[in-house]
C-alpha atoms as a PDB file:
ATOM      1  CA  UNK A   1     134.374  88.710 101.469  1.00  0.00           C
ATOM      2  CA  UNK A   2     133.455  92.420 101.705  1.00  0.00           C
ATOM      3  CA  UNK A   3     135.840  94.642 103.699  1.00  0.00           C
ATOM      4  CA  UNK A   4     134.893  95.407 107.249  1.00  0.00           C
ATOM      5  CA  UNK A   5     134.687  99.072 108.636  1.00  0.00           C
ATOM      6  CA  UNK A   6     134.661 100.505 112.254  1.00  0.00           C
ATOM      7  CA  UNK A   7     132.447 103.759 111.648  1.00  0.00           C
ATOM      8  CA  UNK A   8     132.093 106.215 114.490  1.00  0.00           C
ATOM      9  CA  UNK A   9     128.673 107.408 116.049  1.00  0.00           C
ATOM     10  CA  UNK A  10     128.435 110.687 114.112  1.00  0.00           C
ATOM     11  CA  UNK A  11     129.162 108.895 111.015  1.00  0.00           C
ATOM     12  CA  UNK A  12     125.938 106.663 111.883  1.00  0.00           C
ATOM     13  CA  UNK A  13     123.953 110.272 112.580  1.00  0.00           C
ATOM     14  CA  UNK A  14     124.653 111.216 109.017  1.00  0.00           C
ATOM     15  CA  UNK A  15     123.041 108.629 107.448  1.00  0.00           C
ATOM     16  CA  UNK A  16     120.281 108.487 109.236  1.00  0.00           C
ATOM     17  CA  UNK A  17     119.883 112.531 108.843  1.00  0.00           C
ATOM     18  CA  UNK A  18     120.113 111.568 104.915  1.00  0.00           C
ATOM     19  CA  UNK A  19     118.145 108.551 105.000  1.00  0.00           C
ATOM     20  CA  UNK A  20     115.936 107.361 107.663  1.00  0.00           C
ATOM     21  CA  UNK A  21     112.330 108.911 107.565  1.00  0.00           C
ATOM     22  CA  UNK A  22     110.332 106.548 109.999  1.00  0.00           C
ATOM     23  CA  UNK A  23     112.155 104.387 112.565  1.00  0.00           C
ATOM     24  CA  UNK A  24     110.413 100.800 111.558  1.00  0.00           C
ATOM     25  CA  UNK A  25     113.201  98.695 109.437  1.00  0.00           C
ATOM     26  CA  UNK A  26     114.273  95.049 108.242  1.00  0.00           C
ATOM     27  CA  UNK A  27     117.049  93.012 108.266  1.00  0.00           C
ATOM     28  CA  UNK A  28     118.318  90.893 106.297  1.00  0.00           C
ATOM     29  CA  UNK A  29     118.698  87.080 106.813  1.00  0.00           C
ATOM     30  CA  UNK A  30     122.663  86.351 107.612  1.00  0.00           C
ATOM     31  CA  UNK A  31     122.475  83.520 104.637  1.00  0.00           C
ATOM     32  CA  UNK A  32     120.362  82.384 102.048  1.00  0.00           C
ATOM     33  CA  UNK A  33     117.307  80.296 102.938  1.00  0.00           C
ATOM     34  CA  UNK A  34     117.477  77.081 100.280  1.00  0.00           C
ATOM     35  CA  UNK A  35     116.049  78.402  97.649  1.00  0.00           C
ATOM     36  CA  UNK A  36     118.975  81.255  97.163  1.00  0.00           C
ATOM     37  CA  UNK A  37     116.668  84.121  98.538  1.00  0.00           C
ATOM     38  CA  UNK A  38     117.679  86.405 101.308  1.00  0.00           C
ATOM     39  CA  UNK A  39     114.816  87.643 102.803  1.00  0.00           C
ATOM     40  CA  UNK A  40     114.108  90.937 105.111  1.00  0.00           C
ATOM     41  CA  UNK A  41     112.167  90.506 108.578  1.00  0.00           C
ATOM     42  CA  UNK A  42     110.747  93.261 110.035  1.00  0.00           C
ATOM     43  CA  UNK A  43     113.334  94.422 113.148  1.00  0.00           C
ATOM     44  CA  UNK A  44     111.478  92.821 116.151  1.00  0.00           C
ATOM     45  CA  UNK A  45     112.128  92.711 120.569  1.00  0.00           C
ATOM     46  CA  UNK A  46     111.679  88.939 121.106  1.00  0.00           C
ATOM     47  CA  UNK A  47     109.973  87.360 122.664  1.00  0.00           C
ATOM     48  CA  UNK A  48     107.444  90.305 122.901  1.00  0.00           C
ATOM     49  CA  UNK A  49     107.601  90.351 118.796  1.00  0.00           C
ATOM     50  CA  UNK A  50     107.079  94.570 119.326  1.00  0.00           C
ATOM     51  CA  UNK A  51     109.176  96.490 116.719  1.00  0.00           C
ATOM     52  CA  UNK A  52     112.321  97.872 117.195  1.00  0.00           C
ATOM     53  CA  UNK A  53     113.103 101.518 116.393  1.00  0.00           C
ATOM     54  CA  UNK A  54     116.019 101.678 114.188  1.00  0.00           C
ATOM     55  CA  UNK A  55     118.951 103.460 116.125  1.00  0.00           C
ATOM     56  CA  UNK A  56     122.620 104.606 115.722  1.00  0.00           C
ATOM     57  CA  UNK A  57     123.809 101.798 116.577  1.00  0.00           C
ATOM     58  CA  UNK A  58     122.039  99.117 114.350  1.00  0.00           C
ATOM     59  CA  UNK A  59     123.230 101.686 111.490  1.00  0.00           C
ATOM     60  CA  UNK A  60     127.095 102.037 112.624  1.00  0.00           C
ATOM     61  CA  UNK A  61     126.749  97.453 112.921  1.00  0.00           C
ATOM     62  CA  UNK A  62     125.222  97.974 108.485  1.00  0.00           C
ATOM     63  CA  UNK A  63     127.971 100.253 107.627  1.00  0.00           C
ATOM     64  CA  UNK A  64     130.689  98.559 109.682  1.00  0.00           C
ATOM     65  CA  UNK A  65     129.036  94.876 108.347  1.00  0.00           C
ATOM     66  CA  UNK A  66     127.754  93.249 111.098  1.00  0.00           C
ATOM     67  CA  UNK A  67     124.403  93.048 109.591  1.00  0.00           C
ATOM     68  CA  UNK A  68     121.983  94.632 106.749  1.00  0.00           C
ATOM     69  CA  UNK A  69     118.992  96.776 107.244  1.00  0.00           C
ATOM     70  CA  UNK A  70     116.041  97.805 104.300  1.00  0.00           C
ATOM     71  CA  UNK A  71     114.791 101.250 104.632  1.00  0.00           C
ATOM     72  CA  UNK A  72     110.548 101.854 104.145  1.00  0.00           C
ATOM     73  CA  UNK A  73     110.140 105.646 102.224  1.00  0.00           C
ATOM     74  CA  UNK A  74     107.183 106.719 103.338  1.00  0.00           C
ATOM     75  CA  UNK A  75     106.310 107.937 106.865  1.00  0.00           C
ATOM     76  CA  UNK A  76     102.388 107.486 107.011  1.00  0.00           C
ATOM     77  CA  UNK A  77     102.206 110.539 109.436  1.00  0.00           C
ATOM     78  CA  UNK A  78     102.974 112.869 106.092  1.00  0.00           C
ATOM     79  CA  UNK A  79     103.094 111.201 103.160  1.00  0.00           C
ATOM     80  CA  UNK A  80     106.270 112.203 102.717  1.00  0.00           C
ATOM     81  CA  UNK A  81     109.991 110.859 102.272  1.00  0.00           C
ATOM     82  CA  UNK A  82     113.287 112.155 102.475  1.00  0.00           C
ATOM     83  CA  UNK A  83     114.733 110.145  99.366  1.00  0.00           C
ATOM     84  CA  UNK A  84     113.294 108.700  96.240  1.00  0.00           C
ATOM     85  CA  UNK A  85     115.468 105.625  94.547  1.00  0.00           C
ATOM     86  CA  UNK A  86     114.798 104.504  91.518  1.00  0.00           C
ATOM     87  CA  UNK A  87     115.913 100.831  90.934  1.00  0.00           C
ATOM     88  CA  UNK A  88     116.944  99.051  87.874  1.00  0.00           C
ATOM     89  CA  UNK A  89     118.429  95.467  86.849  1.00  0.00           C
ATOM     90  CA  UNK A  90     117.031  94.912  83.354  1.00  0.00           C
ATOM     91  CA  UNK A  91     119.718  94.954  80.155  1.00  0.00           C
ATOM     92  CA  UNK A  92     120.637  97.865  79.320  1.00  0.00           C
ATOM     93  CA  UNK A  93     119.358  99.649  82.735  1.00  0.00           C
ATOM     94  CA  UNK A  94     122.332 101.456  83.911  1.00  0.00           C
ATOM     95  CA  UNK A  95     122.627 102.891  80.656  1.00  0.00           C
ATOM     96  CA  UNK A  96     118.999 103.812  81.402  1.00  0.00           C
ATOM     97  CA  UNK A  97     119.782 104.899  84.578  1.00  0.00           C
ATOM     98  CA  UNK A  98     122.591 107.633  83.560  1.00  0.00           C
ATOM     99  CA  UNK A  99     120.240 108.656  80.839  1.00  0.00           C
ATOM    100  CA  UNK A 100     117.852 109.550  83.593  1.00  0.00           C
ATOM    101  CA  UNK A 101     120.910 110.991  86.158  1.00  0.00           C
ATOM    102  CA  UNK A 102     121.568 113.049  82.918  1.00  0.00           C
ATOM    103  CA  UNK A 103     118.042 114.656  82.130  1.00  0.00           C
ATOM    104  CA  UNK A 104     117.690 115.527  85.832  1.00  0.00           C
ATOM    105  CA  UNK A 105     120.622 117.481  86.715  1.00  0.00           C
ATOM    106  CA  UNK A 106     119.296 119.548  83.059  1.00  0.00           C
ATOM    107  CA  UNK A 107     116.359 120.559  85.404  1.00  0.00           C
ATOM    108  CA  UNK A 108     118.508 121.195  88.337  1.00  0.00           C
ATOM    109  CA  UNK A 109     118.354 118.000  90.260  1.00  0.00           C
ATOM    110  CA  UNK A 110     121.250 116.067  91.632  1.00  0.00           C
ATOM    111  CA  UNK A 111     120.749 112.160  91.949  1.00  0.00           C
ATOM    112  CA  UNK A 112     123.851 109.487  93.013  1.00  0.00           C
ATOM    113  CA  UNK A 113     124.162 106.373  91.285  1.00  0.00           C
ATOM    114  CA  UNK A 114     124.822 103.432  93.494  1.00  0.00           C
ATOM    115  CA  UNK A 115     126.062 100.062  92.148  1.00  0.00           C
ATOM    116  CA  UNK A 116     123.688  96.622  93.037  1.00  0.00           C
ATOM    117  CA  UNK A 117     123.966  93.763  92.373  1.00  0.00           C
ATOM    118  CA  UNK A 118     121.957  93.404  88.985  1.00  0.00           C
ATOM    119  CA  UNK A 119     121.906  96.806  87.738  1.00  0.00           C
ATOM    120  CA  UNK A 120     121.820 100.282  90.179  1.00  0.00           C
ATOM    121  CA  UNK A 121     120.280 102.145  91.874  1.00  0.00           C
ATOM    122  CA  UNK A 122     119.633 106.109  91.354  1.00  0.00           C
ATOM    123  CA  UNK A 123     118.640 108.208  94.231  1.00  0.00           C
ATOM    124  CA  UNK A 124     117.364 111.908  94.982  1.00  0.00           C
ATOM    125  CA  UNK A 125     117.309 113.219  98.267  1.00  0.00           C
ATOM    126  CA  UNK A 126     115.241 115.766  99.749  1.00  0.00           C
ATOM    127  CA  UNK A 127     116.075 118.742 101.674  1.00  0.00           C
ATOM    128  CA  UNK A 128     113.164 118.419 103.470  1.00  0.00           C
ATOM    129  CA  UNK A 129     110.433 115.256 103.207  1.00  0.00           C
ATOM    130  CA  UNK A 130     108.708 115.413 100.445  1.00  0.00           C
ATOM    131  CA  UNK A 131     105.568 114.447  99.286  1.00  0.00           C
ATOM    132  CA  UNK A 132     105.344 110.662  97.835  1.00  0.00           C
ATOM    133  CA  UNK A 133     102.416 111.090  95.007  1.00  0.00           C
ATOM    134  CA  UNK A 134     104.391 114.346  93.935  1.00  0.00           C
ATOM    135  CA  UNK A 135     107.678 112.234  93.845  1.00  0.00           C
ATOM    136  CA  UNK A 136     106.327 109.165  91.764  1.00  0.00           C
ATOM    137  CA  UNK A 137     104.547 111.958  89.155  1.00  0.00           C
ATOM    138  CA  UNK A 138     108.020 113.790  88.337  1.00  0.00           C
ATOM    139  CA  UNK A 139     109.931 110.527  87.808  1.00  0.00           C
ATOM    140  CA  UNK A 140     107.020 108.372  86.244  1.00  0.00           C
ATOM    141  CA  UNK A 141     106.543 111.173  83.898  1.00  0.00           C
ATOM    142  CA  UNK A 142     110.393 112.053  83.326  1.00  0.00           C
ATOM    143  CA  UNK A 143     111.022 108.326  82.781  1.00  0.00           C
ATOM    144  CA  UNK A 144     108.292 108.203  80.121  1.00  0.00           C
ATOM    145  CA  UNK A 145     109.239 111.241  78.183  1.00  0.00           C
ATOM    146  CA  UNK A 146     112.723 109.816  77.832  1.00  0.00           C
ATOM    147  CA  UNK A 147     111.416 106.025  76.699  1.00  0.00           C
ATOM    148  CA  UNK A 148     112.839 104.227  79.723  1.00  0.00           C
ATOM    149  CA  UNK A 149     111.076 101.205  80.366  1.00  0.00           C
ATOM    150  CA  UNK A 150     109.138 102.028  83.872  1.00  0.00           C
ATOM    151  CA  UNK A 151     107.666  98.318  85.620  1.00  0.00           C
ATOM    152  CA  UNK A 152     103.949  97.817  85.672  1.00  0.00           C
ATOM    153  CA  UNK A 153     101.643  99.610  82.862  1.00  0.00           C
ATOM    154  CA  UNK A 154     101.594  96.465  81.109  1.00  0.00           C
ATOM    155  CA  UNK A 155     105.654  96.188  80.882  1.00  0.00           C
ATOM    156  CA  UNK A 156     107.132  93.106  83.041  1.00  0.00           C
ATOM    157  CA  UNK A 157     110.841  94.865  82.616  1.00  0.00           C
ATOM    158  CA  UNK A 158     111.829  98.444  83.406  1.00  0.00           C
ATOM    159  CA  UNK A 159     112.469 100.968  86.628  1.00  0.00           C
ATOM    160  CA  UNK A 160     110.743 100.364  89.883  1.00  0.00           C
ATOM    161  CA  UNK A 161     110.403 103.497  91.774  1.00  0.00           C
ATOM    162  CA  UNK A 162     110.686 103.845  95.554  1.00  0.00           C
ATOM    163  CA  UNK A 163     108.096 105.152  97.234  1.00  0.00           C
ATOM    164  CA  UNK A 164     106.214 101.958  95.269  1.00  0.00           C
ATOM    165  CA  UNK A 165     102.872 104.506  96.838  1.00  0.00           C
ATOM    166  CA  UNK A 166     101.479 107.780  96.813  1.00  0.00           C
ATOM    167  CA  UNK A 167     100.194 107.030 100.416  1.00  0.00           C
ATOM    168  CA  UNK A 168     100.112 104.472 103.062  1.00  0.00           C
ATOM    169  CA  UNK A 169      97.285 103.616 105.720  1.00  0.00           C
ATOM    170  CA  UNK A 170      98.618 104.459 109.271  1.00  0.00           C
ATOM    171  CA  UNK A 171     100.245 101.248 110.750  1.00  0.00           C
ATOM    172  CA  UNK A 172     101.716 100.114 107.080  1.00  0.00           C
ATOM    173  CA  UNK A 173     104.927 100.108 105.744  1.00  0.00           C
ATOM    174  CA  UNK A 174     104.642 100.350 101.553  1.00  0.00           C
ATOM    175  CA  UNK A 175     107.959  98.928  99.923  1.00  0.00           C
ATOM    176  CA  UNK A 176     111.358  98.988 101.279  1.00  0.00           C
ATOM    177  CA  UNK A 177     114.920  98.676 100.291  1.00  0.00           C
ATOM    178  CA  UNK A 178     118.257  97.622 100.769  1.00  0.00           C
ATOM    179  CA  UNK A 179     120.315 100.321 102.626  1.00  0.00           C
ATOM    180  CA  UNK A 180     123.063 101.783 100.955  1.00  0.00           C
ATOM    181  CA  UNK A 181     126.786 101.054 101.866  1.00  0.00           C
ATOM    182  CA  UNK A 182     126.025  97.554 103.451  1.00  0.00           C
ATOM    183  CA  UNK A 183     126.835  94.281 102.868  1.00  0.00           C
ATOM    184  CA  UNK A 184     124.510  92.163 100.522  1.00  0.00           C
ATOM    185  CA  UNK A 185     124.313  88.972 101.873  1.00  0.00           C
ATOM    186  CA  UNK A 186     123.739  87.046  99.183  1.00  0.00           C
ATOM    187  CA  UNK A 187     127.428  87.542  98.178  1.00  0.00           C
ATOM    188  CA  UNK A 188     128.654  89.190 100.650  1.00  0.00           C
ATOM    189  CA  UNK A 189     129.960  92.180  98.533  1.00  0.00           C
ATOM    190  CA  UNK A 190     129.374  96.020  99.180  1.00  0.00           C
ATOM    191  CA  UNK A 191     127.856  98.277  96.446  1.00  0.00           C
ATOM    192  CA  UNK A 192     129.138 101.808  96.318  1.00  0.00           C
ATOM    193  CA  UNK A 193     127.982 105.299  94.557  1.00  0.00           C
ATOM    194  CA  UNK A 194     130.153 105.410  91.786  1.00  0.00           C
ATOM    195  CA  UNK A 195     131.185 109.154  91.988  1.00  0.00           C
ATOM    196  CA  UNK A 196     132.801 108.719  95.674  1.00  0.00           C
ATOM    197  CA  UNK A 197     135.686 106.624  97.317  1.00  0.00           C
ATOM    198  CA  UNK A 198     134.753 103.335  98.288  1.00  0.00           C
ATOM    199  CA  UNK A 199     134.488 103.689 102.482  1.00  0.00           C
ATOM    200  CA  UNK A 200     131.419 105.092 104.201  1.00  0.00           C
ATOM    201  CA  UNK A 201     133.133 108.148 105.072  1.00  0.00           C
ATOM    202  CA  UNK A 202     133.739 109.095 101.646  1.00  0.00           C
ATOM    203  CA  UNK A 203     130.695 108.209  99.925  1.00  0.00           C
ATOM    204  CA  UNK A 204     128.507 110.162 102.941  1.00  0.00           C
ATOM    205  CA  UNK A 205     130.536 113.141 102.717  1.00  0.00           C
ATOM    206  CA  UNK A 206     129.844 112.737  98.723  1.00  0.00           C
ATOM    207  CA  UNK A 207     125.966 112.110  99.229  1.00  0.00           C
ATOM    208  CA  UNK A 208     126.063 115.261 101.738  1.00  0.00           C
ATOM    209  CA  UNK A 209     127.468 117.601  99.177  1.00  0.00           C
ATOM    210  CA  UNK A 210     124.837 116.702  96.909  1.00  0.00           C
ATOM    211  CA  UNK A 211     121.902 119.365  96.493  1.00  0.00           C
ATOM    212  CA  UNK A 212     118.734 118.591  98.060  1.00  0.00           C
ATOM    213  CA  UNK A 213     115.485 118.949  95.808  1.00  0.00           C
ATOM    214  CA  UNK A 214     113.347 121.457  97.315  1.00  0.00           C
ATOM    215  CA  UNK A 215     109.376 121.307  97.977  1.00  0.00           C
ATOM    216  CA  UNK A 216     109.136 124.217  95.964  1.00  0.00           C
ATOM    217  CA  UNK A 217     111.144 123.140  93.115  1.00  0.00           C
ATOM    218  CA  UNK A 218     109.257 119.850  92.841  1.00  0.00           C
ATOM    219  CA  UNK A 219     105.926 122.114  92.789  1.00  0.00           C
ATOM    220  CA  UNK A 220     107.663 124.087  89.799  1.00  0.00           C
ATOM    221  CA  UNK A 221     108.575 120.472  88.233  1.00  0.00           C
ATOM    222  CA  UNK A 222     105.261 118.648  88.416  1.00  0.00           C
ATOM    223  CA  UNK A 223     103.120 121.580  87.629  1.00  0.00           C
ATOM    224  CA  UNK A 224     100.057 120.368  85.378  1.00  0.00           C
ATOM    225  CA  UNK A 225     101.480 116.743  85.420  1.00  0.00           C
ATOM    226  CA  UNK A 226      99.505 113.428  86.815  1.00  0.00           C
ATOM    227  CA  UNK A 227     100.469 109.696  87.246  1.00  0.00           C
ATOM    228  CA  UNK A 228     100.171 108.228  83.917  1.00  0.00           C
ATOM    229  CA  UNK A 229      97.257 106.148  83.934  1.00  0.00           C
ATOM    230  CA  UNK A 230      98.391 103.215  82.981  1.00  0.00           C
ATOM    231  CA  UNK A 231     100.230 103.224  86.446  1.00  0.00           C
ATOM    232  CA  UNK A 232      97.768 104.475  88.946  1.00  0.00           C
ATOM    233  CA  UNK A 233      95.804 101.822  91.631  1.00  0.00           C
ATOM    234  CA  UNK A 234      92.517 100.487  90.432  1.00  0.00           C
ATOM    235  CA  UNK A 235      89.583 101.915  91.875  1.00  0.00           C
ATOM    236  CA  UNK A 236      88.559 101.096  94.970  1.00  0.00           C
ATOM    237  CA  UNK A 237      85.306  98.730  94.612  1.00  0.00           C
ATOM    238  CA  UNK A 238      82.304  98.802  97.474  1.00  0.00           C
ATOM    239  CA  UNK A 239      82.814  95.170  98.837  1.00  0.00           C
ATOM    240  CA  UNK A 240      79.118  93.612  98.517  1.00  0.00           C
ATOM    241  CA  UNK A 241      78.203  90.836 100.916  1.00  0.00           C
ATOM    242  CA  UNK A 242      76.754  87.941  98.769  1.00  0.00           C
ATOM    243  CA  UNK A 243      74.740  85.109 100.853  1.00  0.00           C
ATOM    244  CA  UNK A 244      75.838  82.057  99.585  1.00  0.00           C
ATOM    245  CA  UNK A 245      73.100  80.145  97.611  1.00  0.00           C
ATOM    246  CA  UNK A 246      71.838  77.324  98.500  1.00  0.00           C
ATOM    247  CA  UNK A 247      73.887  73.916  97.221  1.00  0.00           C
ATOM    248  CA  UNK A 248      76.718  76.493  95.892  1.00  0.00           C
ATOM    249  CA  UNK A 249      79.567  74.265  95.698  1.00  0.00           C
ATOM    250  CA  UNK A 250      82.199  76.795  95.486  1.00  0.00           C
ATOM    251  CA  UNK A 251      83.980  78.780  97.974  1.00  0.00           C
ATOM    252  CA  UNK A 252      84.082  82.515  97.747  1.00  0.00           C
ATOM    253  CA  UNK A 253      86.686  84.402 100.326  1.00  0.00           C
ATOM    254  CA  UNK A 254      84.938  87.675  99.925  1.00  0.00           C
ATOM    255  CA  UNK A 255      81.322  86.364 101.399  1.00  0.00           C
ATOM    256  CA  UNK A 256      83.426  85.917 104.553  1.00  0.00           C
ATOM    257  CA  UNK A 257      85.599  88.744 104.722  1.00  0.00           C
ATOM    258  CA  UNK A 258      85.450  92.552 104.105  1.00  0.00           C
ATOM    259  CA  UNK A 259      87.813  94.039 102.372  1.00  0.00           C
ATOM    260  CA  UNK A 260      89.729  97.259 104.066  1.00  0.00           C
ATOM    261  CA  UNK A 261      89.953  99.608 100.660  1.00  0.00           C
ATOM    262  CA  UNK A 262      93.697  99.121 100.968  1.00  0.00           C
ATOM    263  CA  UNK A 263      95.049  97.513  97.674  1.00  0.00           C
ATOM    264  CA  UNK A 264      98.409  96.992  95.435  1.00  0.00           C
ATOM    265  CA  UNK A 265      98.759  96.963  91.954  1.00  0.00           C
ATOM    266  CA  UNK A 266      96.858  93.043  91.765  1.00  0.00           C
ATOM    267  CA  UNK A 267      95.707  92.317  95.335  1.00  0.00           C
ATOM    268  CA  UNK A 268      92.794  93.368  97.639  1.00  0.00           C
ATOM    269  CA  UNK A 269      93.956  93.695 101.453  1.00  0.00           C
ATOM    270  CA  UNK A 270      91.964  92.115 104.368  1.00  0.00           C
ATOM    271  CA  UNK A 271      92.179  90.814 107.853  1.00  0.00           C
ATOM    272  CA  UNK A 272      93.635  87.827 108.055  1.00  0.00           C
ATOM    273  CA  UNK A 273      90.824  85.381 109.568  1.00  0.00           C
ATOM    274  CA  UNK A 274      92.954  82.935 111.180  1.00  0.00           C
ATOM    275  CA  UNK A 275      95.512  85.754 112.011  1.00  0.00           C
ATOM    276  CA  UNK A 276      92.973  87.254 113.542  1.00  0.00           C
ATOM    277  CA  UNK A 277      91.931  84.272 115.557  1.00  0.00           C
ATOM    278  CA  UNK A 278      95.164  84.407 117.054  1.00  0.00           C
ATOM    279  CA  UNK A 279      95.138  87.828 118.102  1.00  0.00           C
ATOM    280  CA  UNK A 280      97.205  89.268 115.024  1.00  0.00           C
ATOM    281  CA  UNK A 281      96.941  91.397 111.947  1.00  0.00           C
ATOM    282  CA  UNK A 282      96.158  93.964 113.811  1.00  0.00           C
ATOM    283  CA  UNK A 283      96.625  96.381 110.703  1.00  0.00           C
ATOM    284  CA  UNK A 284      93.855  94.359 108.752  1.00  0.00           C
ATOM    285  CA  UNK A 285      96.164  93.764 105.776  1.00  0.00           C
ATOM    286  CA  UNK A 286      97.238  90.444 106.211  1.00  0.00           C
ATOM    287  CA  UNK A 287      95.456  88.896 103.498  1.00  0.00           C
ATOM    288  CA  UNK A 288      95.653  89.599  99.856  1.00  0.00           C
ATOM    289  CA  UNK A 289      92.840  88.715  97.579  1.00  0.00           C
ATOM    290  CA  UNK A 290      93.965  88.776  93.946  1.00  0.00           C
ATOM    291  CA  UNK A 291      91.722  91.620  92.093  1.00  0.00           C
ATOM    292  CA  UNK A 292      91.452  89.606  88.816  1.00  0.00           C
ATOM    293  CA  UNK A 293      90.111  86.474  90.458  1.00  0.00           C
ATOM    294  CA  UNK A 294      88.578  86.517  93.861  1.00  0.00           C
ATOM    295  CA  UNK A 295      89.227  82.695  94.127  1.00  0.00           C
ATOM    296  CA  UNK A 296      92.792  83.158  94.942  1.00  0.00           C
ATOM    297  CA  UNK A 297      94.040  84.460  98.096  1.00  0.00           C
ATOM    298  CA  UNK A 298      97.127  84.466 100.644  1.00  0.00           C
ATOM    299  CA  UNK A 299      98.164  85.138 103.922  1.00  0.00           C
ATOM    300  CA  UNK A 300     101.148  87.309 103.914  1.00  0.00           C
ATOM    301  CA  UNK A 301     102.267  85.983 107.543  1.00  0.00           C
ATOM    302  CA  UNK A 302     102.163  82.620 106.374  1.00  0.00           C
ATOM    303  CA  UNK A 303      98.575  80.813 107.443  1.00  0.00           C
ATOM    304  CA  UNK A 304      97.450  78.077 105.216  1.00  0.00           C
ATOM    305  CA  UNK A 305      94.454  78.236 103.130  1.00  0.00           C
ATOM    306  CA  UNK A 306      93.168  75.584 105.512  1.00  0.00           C
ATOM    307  CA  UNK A 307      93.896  77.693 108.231  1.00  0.00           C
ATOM    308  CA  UNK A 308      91.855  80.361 106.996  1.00  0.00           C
ATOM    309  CA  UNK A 309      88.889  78.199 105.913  1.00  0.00           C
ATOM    310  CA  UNK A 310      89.016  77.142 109.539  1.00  0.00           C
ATOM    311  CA  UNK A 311      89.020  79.765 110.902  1.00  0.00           C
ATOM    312  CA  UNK A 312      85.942  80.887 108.805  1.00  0.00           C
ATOM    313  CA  UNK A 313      84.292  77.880 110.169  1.00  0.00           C
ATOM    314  CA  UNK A 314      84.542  76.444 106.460  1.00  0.00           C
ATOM    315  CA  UNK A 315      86.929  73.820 106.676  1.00  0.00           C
ATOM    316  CA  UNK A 316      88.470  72.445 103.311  1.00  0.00           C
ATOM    317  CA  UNK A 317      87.066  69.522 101.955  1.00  0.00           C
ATOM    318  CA  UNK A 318      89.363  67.319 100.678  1.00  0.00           C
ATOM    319  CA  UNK A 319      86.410  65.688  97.714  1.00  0.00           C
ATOM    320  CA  UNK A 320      85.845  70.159  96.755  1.00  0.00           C
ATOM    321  CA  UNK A 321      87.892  72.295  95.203  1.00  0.00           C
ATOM    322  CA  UNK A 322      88.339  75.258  96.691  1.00  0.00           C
END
């Protein structure tokens, strides 16, 4: 079992000053659902199901080890975070990972390793928010100059780098991840930044003293540089209606729905038909379409592909594929 801790208010106010940059967070389930995974939900009032705002005290109840909160980067407002983390739990990643703590502090950058529970975690921390697409272009490119393995691009192994977006739509979230200092609750252990002693107090005073990268020195940094190409969104495509021909035998999702422009690295986002039939998905994004193959498609809250079809007023027939 992982020690417990009885943190004070201010102590709470620190790490929110050095990590919280919107107020919308998860937490993490107490135990693991049956097939070992511990899943996130986004904070929620019930029974109103309206968002909490993530306050002192939810963070003293993560450091003490009441519970576990995720952290989203991006605030959709600017763009901007206050941190970027750069996770890794492939062989040989923390070697990868001091390579990289290494090659920035040459250009003037301090970043804290933090143990997890594959591999670790590197993080950077702003003195003031900055940008996300500048962010991801000064590690993607760093990373690549140095030959670590960066996720995506073709490669199934390598660093995943947090913001996971240059930008989000208003009313999205992007990617999030574990806060640090918590409990894991898969096994119940703490993961600290290796260059501090192991209670909160310590490592925040450590991750204080740290200095914050600059707007203006990321500027400097990223000067002529892009995203790599290999790692930037496809396209966005016009959605064309198509009216289904007559005796077609095959469904197609995107004759009934229209497409919202928003996208990750495989799937198309949409409103969620039957979602939306029930007064949800009120951010549109409910549904993912997979790019490669239109014929595939999920509901991220959970509705059935029967659901959908019903709601479409297409019901599944059992003697058709769909």
């Amino acid at each position: 079992m992982s020690d417990y801790f009885c943190v004070s208010r201010q102590c709470a106010e620190q790490f929110m000053r050095l990590f919280v940059n919107r107020l919308a967070y998860g937490i993490q389930a107490a135990k693991p659902l049956p097939d070992g995974s511990v899943p996130y939900y986004l904070a929620r009032h019930w029974p109103s199901k309206q968002l909490k705002s993530l306050q002192p005290d939810v963070v003293r109840m993560h450091l003490n080890g009441d519970v576990t909160i995720n952290l989203y980067a991006i605030n959709p407002k600017t763009q901007s975070c206050k941190w970027v983390a750069i996770d890794a739990d492939f062989d040989g990643s923390l070697e990868a990972l001091f390579h990289l703590q290494w090659e920035l502090k040459q250009d003037g950058v301090d970043a804290a390793l933090e143990q997890s529970r594959r591999g670790g975690h590197l993080w950077i921390f702003g003195e003031t928010p900055l940008l996300a697409s500048q962010c991801r272009i000064y590690i993607y490119n760093l990373a690549l100059r140095l030959g670590v393995p960066v996720k995506g691009g073709g490669l199934k192994e390598g660093i995943e780098v947090f913001p996971r977006q240059d930008r989000i739509e208003d009313g999205a979230y992007g990617n999030a991840i574990r806060a640090p200092i918590g409990v894991h609750r898969k096994n119940s252990r703490r993961y600290w930044f290796y260059e501090a002693d192991v209670t909160p107090e310590a490592q925040l005073a450590y991750l204080q003293g740290l200095k914050k990268l600059t707007a203006s020195e990321l500027e400097t940094l990223t000067q002529g540089m892009t995203l790599p190409q290999a790692y930037r969104p496809p396209e966005p495509m016009p959605f064309v209606s198509r009216v289904p021909i007559a005796g077609q035998r095959e469904f197609r999702i995107l004759d009934y729905v229209q497409t919202t422009g928003k996208q990750d690295s495989r799937n198309w986002k949409a409103q969620c038909p039957s979602c939306a039939q029930g007064g949800r998905d009120r951010s549109r994004n409910n549904l993912g379409i997979k790019i490669s193959d239109p014929r595939f498609y999920v509901c991220r809250a959970g509705c059935t592909k029967e659901d959908i079809r019903a709601a479409l007023g297409q019901p599944v027939r059992k003697s058709v594929l769909a």
